[in-house]
Protein backbone atom coordinates (compact mmCIF):
# COMPACT_ATOMS: atom_id res chain seq x y z
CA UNK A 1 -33.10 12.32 24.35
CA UNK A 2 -34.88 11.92 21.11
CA UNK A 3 -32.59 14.28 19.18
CA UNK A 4 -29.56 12.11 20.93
CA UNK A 5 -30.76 8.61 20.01
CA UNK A 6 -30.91 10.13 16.00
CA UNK A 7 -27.60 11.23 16.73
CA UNK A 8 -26.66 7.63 17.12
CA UNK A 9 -28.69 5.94 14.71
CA UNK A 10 -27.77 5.25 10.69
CA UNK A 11 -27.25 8.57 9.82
CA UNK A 12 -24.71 9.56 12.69
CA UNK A 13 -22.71 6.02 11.33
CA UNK A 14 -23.01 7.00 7.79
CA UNK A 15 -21.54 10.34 8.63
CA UNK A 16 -18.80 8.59 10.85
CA UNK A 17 -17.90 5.97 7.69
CA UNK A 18 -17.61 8.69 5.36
CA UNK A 19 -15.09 11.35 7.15
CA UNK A 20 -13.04 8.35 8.09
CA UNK A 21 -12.89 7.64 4.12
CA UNK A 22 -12.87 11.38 3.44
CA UNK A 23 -9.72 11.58 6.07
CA UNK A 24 -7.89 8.84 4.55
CA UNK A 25 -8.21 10.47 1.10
CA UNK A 26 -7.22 13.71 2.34
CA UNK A 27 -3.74 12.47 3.70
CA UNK A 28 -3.19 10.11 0.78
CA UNK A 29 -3.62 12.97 -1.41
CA UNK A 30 -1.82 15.66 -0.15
CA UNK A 31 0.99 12.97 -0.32
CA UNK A 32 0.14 12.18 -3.99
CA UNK A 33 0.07 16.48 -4.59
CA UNK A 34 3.37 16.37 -3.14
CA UNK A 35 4.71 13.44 -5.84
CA UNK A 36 2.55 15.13 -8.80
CA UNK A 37 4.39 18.86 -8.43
CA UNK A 38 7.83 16.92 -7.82
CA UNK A 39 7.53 16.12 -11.75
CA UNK A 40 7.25 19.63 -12.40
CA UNK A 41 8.87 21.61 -10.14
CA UNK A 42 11.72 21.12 -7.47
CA UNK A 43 13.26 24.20 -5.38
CA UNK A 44 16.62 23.03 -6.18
CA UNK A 45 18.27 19.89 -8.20
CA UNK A 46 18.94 17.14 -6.42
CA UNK A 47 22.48 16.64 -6.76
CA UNK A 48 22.92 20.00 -5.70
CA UNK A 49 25.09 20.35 -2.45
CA UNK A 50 25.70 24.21 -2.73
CA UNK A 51 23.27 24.73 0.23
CA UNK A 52 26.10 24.20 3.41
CA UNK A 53 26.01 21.14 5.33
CA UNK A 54 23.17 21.41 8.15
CA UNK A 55 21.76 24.22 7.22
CA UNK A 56 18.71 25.21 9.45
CA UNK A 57 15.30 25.85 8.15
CA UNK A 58 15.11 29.34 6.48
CA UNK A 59 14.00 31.27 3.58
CA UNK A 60 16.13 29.56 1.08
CA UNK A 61 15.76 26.17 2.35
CA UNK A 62 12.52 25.69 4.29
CA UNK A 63 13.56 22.33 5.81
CA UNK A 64 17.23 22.90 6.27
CA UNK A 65 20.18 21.03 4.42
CA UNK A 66 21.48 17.77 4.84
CA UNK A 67 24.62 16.38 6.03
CA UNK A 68 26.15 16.72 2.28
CA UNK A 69 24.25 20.13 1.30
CA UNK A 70 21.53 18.64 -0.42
CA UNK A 71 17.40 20.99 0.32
CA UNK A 72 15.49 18.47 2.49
CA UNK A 73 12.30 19.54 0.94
CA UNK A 74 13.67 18.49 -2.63
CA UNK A 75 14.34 15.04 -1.47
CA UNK A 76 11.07 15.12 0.86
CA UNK A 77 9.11 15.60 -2.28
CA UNK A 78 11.11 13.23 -4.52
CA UNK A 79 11.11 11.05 -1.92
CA UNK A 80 6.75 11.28 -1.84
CA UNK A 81 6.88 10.35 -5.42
CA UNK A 82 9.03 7.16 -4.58
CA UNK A 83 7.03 5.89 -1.55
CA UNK A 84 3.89 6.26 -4.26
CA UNK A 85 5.04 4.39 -6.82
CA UNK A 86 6.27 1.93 -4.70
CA UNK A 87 3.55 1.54 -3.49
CA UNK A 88 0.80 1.35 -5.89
CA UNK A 89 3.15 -0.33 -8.66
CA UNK A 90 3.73 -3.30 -5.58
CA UNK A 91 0.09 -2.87 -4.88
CA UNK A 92 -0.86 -3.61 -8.74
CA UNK A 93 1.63 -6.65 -9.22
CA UNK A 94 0.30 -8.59 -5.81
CA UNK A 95 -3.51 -7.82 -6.70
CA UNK A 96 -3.10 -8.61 -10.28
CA UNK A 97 -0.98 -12.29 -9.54
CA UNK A 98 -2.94 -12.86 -6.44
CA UNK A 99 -6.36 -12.42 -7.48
CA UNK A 100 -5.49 -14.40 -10.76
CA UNK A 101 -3.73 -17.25 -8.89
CA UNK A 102 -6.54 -17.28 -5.82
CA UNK A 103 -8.86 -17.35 -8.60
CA UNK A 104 -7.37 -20.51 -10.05
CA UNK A 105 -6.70 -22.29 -6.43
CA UNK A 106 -10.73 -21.52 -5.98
CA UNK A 107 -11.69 -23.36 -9.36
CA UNK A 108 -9.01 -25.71 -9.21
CA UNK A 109 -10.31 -29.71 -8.65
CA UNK A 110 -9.54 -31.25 -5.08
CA UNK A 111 -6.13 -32.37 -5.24
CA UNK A 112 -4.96 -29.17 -6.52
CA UNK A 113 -6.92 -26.87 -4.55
CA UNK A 114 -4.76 -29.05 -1.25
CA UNK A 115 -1.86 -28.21 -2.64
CA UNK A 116 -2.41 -25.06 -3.48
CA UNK A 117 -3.62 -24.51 0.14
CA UNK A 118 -0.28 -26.44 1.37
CA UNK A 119 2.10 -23.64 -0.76
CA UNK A 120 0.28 -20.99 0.40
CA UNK A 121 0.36 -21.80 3.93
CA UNK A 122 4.27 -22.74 3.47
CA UNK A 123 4.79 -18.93 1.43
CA UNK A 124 2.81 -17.38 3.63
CA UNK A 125 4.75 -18.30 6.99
CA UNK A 126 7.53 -16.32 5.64
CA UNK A 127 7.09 -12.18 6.34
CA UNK A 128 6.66 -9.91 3.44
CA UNK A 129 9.60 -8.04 4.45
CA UNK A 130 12.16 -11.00 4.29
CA UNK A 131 10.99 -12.22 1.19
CA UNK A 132 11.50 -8.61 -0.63
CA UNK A 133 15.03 -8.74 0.84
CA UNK A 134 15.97 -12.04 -0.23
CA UNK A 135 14.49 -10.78 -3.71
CA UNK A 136 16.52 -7.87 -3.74
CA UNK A 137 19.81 -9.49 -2.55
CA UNK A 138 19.48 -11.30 -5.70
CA UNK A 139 19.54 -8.93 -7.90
CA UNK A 140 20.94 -4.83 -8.24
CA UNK A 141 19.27 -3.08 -5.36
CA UNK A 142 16.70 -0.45 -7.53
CA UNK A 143 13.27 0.49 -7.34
CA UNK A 144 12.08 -1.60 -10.23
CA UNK A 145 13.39 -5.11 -8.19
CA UNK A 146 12.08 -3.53 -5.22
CA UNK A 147 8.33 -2.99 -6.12
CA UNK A 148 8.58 -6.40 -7.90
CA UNK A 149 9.77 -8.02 -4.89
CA UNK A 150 7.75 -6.87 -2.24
CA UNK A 151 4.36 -7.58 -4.76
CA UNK A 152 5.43 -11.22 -5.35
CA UNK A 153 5.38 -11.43 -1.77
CA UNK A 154 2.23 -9.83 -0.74
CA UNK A 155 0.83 -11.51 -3.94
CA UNK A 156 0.91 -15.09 -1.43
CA UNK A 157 -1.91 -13.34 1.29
CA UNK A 158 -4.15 -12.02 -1.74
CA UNK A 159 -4.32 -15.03 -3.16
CA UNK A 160 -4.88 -16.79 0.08
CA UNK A 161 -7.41 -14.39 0.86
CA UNK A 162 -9.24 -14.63 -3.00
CA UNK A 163 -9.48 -18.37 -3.04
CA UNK A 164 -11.12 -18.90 0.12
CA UNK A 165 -13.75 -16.00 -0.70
CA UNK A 166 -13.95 -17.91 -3.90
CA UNK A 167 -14.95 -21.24 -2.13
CA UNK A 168 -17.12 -19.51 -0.13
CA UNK A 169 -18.92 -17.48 -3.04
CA UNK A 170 -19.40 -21.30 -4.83
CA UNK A 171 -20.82 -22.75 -1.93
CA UNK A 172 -23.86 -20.84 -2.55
CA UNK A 173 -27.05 -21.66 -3.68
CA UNK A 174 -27.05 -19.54 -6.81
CA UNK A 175 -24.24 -21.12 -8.09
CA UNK A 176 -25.66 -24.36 -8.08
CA UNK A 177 -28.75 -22.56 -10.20
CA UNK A 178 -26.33 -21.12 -12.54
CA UNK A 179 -24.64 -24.41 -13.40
CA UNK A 180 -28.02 -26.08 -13.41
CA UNK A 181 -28.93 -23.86 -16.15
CA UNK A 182 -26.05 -23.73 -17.92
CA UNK A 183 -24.18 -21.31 -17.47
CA UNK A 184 -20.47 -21.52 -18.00
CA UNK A 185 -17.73 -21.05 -15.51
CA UNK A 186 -16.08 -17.93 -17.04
CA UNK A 187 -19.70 -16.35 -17.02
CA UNK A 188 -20.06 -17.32 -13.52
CA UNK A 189 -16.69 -15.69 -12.32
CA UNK A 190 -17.70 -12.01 -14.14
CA UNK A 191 -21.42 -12.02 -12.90
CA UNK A 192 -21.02 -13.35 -9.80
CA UNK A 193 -18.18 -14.44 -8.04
CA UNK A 194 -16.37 -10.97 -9.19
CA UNK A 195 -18.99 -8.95 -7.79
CA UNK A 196 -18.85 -10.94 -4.35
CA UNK A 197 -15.58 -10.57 -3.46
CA UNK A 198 -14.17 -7.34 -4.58
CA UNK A 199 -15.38 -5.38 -1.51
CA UNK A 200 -12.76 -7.61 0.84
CA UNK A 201 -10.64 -7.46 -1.71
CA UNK A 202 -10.37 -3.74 -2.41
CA UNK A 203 -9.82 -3.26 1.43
CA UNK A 204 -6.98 -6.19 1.60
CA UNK A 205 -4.92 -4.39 -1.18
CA UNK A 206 -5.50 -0.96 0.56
CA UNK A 207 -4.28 -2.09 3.55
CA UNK A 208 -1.45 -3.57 1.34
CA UNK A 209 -0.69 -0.16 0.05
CA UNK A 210 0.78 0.45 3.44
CA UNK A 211 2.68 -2.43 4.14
CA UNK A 212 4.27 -1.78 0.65
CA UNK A 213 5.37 1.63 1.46
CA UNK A 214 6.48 0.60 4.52
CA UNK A 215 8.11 -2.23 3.02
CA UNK A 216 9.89 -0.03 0.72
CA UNK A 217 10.64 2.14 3.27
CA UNK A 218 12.68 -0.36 5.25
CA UNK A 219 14.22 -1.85 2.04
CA UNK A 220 15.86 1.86 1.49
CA UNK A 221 16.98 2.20 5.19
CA UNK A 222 18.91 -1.12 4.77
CA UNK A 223 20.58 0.18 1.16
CA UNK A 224 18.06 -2.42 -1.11
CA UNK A 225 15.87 0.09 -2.28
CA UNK A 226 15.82 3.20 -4.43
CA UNK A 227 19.73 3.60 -5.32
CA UNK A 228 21.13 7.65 -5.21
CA UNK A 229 20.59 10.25 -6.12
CA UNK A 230 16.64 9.51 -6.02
CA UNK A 231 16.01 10.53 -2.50
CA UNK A 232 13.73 7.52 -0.60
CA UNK A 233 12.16 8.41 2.81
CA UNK A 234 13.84 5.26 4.16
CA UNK A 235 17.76 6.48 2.94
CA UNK A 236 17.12 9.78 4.65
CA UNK A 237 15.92 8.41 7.57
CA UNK A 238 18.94 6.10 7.64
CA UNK A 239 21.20 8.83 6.65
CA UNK A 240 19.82 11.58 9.25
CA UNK A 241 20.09 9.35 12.03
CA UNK A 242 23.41 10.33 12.79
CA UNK A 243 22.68 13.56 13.14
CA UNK A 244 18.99 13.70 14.70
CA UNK A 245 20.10 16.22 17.73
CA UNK A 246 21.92 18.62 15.89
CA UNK A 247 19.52 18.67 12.65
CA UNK A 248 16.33 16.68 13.91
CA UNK A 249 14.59 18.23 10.55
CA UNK A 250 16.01 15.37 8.71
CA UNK A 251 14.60 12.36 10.22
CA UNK A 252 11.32 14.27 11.56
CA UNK A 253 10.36 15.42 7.81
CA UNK A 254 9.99 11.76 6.07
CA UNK A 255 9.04 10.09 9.15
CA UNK A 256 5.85 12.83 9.30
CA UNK A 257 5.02 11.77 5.62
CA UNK A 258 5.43 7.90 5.82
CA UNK A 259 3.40 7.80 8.96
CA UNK A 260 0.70 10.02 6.91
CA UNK A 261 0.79 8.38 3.86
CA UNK A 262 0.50 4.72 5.92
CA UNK A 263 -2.03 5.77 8.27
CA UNK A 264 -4.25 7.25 5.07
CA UNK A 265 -4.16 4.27 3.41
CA UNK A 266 -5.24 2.79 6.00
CA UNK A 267 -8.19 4.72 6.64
CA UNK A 268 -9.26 4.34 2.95
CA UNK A 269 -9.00 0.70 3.79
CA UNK A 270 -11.92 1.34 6.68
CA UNK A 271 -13.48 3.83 4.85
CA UNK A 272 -14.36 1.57 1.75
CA UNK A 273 -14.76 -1.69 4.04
CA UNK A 274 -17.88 0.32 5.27
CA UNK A 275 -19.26 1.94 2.04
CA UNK A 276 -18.44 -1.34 0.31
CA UNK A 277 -19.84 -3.98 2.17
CA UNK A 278 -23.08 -4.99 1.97
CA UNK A 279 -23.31 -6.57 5.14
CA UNK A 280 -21.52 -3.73 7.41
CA UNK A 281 -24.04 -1.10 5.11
CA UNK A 282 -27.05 -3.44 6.20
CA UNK A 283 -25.72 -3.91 10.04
């Protein structure tokens, strides 16, 4: 009973908290090993159609062909390298506008702070999804619009999310000290109000590292993302779908890796939500 009840105490949670952060790394890795030995290596060129249309798995081509000729695994692995910098570039440009603007709603006097609260709410009514694609329509579908797109839009929730932390970090106590003494407001954002709310923060744009592959993803299988010949996990899915009986290689392939790459990042999000916080680490 003894040796069961230290099973379950800190230790046993610690242990818990750190394989599901050690299992989130592992499948956002592998996918990011994947992307890394795409820039060096490829079995076969992409444009390269010599392979026979539906071709099954074999030694030549261990996925198979697609419907045009093209080795599955080369655009599987291009494809990684896609969904990655999608992903983290989309990931970057919300966290990065977000924080700064949810920064600046959190400082900002009372009038300004209400209407930044106002736009937020407004922006943030709207799904990520369907503000990407109205981005995109806009412009040439390409990666570049793409990741720029889907980042404005998740750049609304961060910066929701940073300027009530914010608000909450300067209703403290020690702020009130700090001004007391002196201290100026740009001091009192590195030393303290930084150090407060990057925990939730670092989980919020892991978790967005999902939706923006996803996002991505979806912008692709509608023809708004990644234009051809780079290969993007959503185009093959969308292209394979017509033949998913007679070649099911083709749509099970990148739907394996987007599910893996998605549910990694999203145990990296729990992972560092429980090594991060103080108050989980404490509880």
């Amino acid at each position: 009973m003894a040796s069961a009840r230290r099973e379950r105490g800190p230790g046993a949670k610690r242990r818990v908290r750190s394989r599901t952060l050690a299992a989130g790394c592992a499948l956002v890795g592998a996918v990011a090993l994947t992307a890394l030995v795409s820039l060096v290596w490829l079995p076969y060129d992409p444009a390269d159609t010599s392979g026979g249309r539906l071709a099954p798995p074999g030694a030549a081509h261990p996925l198979g062909t697609d419907r045009l000729g093209r080795d599955l695994l080369t655009q599987v692995m291009i494809g990684a390298r896609i969904a990655l910098a999608a992903g983290l570039g989309a990931t970057a440009v919300g966290g990065v506008l977000g924080v700064a603007a949810g920064l600046a709603g959190g400082f900002a006097t009372r009038w300004l702070d209400d209407a930044f609260a106002v736009l937020s709410d407004i922006l943030i009514a709207f799904p990520v999804l369907l503000l990407a694609m109205l981005m995109v329509a806009a412009r040439q579908a390409s990666l570049g619009p793409a990741i720029l797109a889907i980042g404005l839009a998740m750049s609304v929730t961060v910066a929701r999310l940073t300027r009530i932390l914010v608000k909450r970090v300067l209703a403290q106590d020690f702020i009130t000290a700090a001004r007391t003494s002196g201290t100026s407001w740009p001091r009192i954002t590195v030393e303290h109000v930084l150090p407060n709310i990057w925990p939730t923060l670092l989980v919020s744009l892991a978790l967005h590292l999902g939706v923006a592959v996803l996002a991505e993803a979806t912008l692709s299988y509608l023809g708004l993302g990644a234009a051809p010949p780079n290969a993007s996990w959503g185009r093959m899915l969308r292209e394979a779908q017509t033949t998913a009986f007679t070649a099911p290689v083709g749509v099970i392939a990148p739907g394996v890796l987007l599910a893996v790459l998605v549910i990694g990042a999203n145990l990296v999000a729990d992972g560092v939500r429980d090594v991060a916080d103080p108050a989980r680490r404490r509880s």
